[in-house]
C-alpha atoms as a PDB file:
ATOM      1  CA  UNK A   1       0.000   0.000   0.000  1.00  0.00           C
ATOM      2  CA  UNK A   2       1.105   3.587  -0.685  1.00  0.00           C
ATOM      3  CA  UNK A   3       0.883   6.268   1.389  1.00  0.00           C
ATOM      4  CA  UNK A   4       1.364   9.632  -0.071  1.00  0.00           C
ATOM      5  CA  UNK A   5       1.973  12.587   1.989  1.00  0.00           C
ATOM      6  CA  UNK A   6      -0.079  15.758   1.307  1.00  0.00           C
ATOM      7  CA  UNK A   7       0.482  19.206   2.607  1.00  0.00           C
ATOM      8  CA  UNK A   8      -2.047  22.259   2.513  1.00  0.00           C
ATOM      9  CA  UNK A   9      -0.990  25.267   1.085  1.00  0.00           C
ATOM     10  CA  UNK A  10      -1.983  28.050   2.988  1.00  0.00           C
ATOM     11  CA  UNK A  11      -2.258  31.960   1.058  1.00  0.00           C
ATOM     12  CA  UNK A  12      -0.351  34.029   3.733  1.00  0.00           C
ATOM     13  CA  UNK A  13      -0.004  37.739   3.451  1.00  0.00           C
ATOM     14  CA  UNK A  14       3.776  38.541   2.854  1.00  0.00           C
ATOM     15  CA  UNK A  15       5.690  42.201   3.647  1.00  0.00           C
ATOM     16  CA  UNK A  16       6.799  42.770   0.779  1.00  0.00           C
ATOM     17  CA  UNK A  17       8.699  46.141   1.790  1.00  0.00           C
ATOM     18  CA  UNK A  18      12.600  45.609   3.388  1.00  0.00           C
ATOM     19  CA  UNK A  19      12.280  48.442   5.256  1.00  0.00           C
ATOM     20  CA  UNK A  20       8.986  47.576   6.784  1.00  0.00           C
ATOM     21  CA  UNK A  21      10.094  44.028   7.769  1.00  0.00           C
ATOM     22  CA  UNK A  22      13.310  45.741   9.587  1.00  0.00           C
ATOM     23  CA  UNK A  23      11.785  48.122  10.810  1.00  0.00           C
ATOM     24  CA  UNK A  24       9.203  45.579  12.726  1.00  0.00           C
ATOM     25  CA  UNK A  25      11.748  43.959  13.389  1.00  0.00           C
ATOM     26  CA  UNK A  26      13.674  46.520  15.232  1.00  0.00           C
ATOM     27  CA  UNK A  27      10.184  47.525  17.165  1.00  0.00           C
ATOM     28  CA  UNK A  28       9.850  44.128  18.245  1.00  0.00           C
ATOM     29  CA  UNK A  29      13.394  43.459  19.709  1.00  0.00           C
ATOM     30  CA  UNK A  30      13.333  46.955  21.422  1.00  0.00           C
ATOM     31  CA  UNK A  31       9.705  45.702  23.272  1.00  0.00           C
ATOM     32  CA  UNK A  32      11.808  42.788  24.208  1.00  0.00           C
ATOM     33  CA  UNK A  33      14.903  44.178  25.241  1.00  0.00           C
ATOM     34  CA  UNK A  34      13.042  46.728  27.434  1.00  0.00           C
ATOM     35  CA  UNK A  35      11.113  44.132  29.324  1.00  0.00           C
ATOM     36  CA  UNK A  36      13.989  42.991  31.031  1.00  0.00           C
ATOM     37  CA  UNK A  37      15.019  46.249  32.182  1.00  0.00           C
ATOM     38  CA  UNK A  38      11.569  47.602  33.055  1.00  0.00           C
ATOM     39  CA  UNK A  39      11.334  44.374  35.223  1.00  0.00           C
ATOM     40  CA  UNK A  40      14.764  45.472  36.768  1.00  0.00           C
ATOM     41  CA  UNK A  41      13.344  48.205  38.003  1.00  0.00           C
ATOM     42  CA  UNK A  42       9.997  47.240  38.800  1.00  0.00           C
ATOM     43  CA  UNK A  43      11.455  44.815  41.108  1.00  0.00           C
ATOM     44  CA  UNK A  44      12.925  47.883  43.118  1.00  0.00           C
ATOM     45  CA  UNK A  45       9.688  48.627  44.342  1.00  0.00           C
ATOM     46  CA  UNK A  46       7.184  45.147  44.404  1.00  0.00           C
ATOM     47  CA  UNK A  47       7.916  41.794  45.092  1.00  0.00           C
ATOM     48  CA  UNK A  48       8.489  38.660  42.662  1.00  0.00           C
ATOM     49  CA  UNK A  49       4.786  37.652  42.697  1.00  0.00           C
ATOM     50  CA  UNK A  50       2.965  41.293  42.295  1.00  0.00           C
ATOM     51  CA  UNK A  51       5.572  41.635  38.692  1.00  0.00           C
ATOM     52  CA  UNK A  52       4.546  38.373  37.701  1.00  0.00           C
ATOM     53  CA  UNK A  53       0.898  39.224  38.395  1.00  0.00           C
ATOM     54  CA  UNK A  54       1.338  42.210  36.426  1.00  0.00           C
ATOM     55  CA  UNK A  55       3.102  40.302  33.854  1.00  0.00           C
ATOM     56  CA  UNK A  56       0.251  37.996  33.432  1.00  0.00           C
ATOM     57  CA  UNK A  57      -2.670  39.822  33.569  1.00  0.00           C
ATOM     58  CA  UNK A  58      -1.599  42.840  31.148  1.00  0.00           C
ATOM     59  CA  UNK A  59      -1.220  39.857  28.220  1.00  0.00           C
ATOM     60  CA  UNK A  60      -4.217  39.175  29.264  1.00  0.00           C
ATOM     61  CA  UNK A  61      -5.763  42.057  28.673  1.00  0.00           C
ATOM     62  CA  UNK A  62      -3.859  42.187  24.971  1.00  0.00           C
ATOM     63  CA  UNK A  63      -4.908  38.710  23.825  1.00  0.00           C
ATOM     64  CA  UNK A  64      -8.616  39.410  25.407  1.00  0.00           C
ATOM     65  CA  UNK A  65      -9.570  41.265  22.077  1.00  0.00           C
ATOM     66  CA  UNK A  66      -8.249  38.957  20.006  1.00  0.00           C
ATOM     67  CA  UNK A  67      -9.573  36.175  21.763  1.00  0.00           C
ATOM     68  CA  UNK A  68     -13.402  37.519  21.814  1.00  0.00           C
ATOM     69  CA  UNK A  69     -13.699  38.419  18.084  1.00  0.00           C
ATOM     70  CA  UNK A  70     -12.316  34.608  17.145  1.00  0.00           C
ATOM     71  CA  UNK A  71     -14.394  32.698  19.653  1.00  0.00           C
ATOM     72  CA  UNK A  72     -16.536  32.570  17.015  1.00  0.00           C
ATOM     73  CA  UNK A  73     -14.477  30.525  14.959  1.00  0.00           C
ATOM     74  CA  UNK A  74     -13.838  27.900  16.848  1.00  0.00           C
ATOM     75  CA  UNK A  75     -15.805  24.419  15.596  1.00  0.00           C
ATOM     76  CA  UNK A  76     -16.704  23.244  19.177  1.00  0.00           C
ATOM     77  CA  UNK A  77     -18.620  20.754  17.234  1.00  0.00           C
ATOM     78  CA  UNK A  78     -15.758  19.115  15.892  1.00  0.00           C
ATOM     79  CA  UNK A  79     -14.042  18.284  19.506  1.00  0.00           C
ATOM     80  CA  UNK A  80     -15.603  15.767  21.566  1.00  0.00           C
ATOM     81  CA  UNK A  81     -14.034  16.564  25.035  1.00  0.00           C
ATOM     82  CA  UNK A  82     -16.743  19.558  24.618  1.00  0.00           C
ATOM     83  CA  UNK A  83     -19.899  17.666  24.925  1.00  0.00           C
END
Protein backbone atom coordinates (compact mmCIF):
# COMPACT_ATOMS: atom_id res chain seq x y z
CA UNK A 1 0.00 0.00 0.00
CA UNK A 2 1.10 3.59 -0.69
CA UNK A 3 0.88 6.27 1.39
CA UNK A 4 1.36 9.63 -0.07
CA UNK A 5 1.97 12.59 1.99
CA UNK A 6 -0.08 15.76 1.31
CA UNK A 7 0.48 19.21 2.61
CA UNK A 8 -2.05 22.26 2.51
CA UNK A 9 -0.99 25.27 1.09
CA UNK A 10 -1.98 28.05 2.99
CA UNK A 11 -2.26 31.96 1.06
CA UNK A 12 -0.35 34.03 3.73
CA UNK A 13 0.00 37.74 3.45
CA UNK A 14 3.78 38.54 2.85
CA UNK A 15 5.69 42.20 3.65
CA UNK A 16 6.80 42.77 0.78
CA UNK A 17 8.70 46.14 1.79
CA UNK A 18 12.60 45.61 3.39
CA UNK A 19 12.28 48.44 5.26
CA UNK A 20 8.99 47.58 6.78
CA UNK A 21 10.09 44.03 7.77
CA UNK A 22 13.31 45.74 9.59
CA UNK A 23 11.78 48.12 10.81
CA UNK A 24 9.20 45.58 12.73
CA UNK A 25 11.75 43.96 13.39
CA UNK A 26 13.67 46.52 15.23
CA UNK A 27 10.18 47.52 17.17
CA UNK A 28 9.85 44.13 18.24
CA UNK A 29 13.39 43.46 19.71
CA UNK A 30 13.33 46.95 21.42
CA UNK A 31 9.70 45.70 23.27
CA UNK A 32 11.81 42.79 24.21
CA UNK A 33 14.90 44.18 25.24
CA UNK A 34 13.04 46.73 27.43
CA UNK A 35 11.11 44.13 29.32
CA UNK A 36 13.99 42.99 31.03
CA UNK A 37 15.02 46.25 32.18
CA UNK A 38 11.57 47.60 33.06
CA UNK A 39 11.33 44.37 35.22
CA UNK A 40 14.76 45.47 36.77
CA UNK A 41 13.34 48.20 38.00
CA UNK A 42 10.00 47.24 38.80
CA UNK A 43 11.45 44.82 41.11
CA UNK A 44 12.92 47.88 43.12
CA UNK A 45 9.69 48.63 44.34
CA UNK A 46 7.18 45.15 44.40
CA UNK A 47 7.92 41.79 45.09
CA UNK A 48 8.49 38.66 42.66
CA UNK A 49 4.79 37.65 42.70
CA UNK A 50 2.96 41.29 42.30
CA UNK A 51 5.57 41.64 38.69
CA UNK A 52 4.55 38.37 37.70
CA UNK A 53 0.90 39.22 38.39
CA UNK A 54 1.34 42.21 36.43
CA UNK A 55 3.10 40.30 33.85
CA UNK A 56 0.25 38.00 33.43
CA UNK A 57 -2.67 39.82 33.57
CA UNK A 58 -1.60 42.84 31.15
CA UNK A 59 -1.22 39.86 28.22
CA UNK A 60 -4.22 39.18 29.26
CA UNK A 61 -5.76 42.06 28.67
CA UNK A 62 -3.86 42.19 24.97
CA UNK A 63 -4.91 38.71 23.83
CA UNK A 64 -8.62 39.41 25.41
CA UNK A 65 -9.57 41.27 22.08
CA UNK A 66 -8.25 38.96 20.01
CA UNK A 67 -9.57 36.17 21.76
CA UNK A 68 -13.40 37.52 21.81
CA UNK A 69 -13.70 38.42 18.08
CA UNK A 70 -12.32 34.61 17.15
CA UNK A 71 -14.39 32.70 19.65
CA UNK A 72 -16.54 32.57 17.01
CA UNK A 73 -14.48 30.52 14.96
CA UNK A 74 -13.84 27.90 16.85
CA UNK A 75 -15.80 24.42 15.60
CA UNK A 76 -16.70 23.24 19.18
CA UNK A 77 -18.62 20.75 17.23
CA UNK A 78 -15.76 19.12 15.89
CA UNK A 79 -14.04 18.28 19.51
CA UNK A 80 -15.60 15.77 21.57
CA UNK A 81 -14.03 16.56 25.04
CA UNK A 82 -16.74 19.56 24.62
CA UNK A 83 -19.90 17.67 24.92
Amino acid sequence: MKTTLTTSTTTSTKLQNPLLVWGLLALLAGIWGSSFILVKKSLVVFDPAQVGSLRIFSAFCFFLPFFIINFKKIPFAKAKYFY
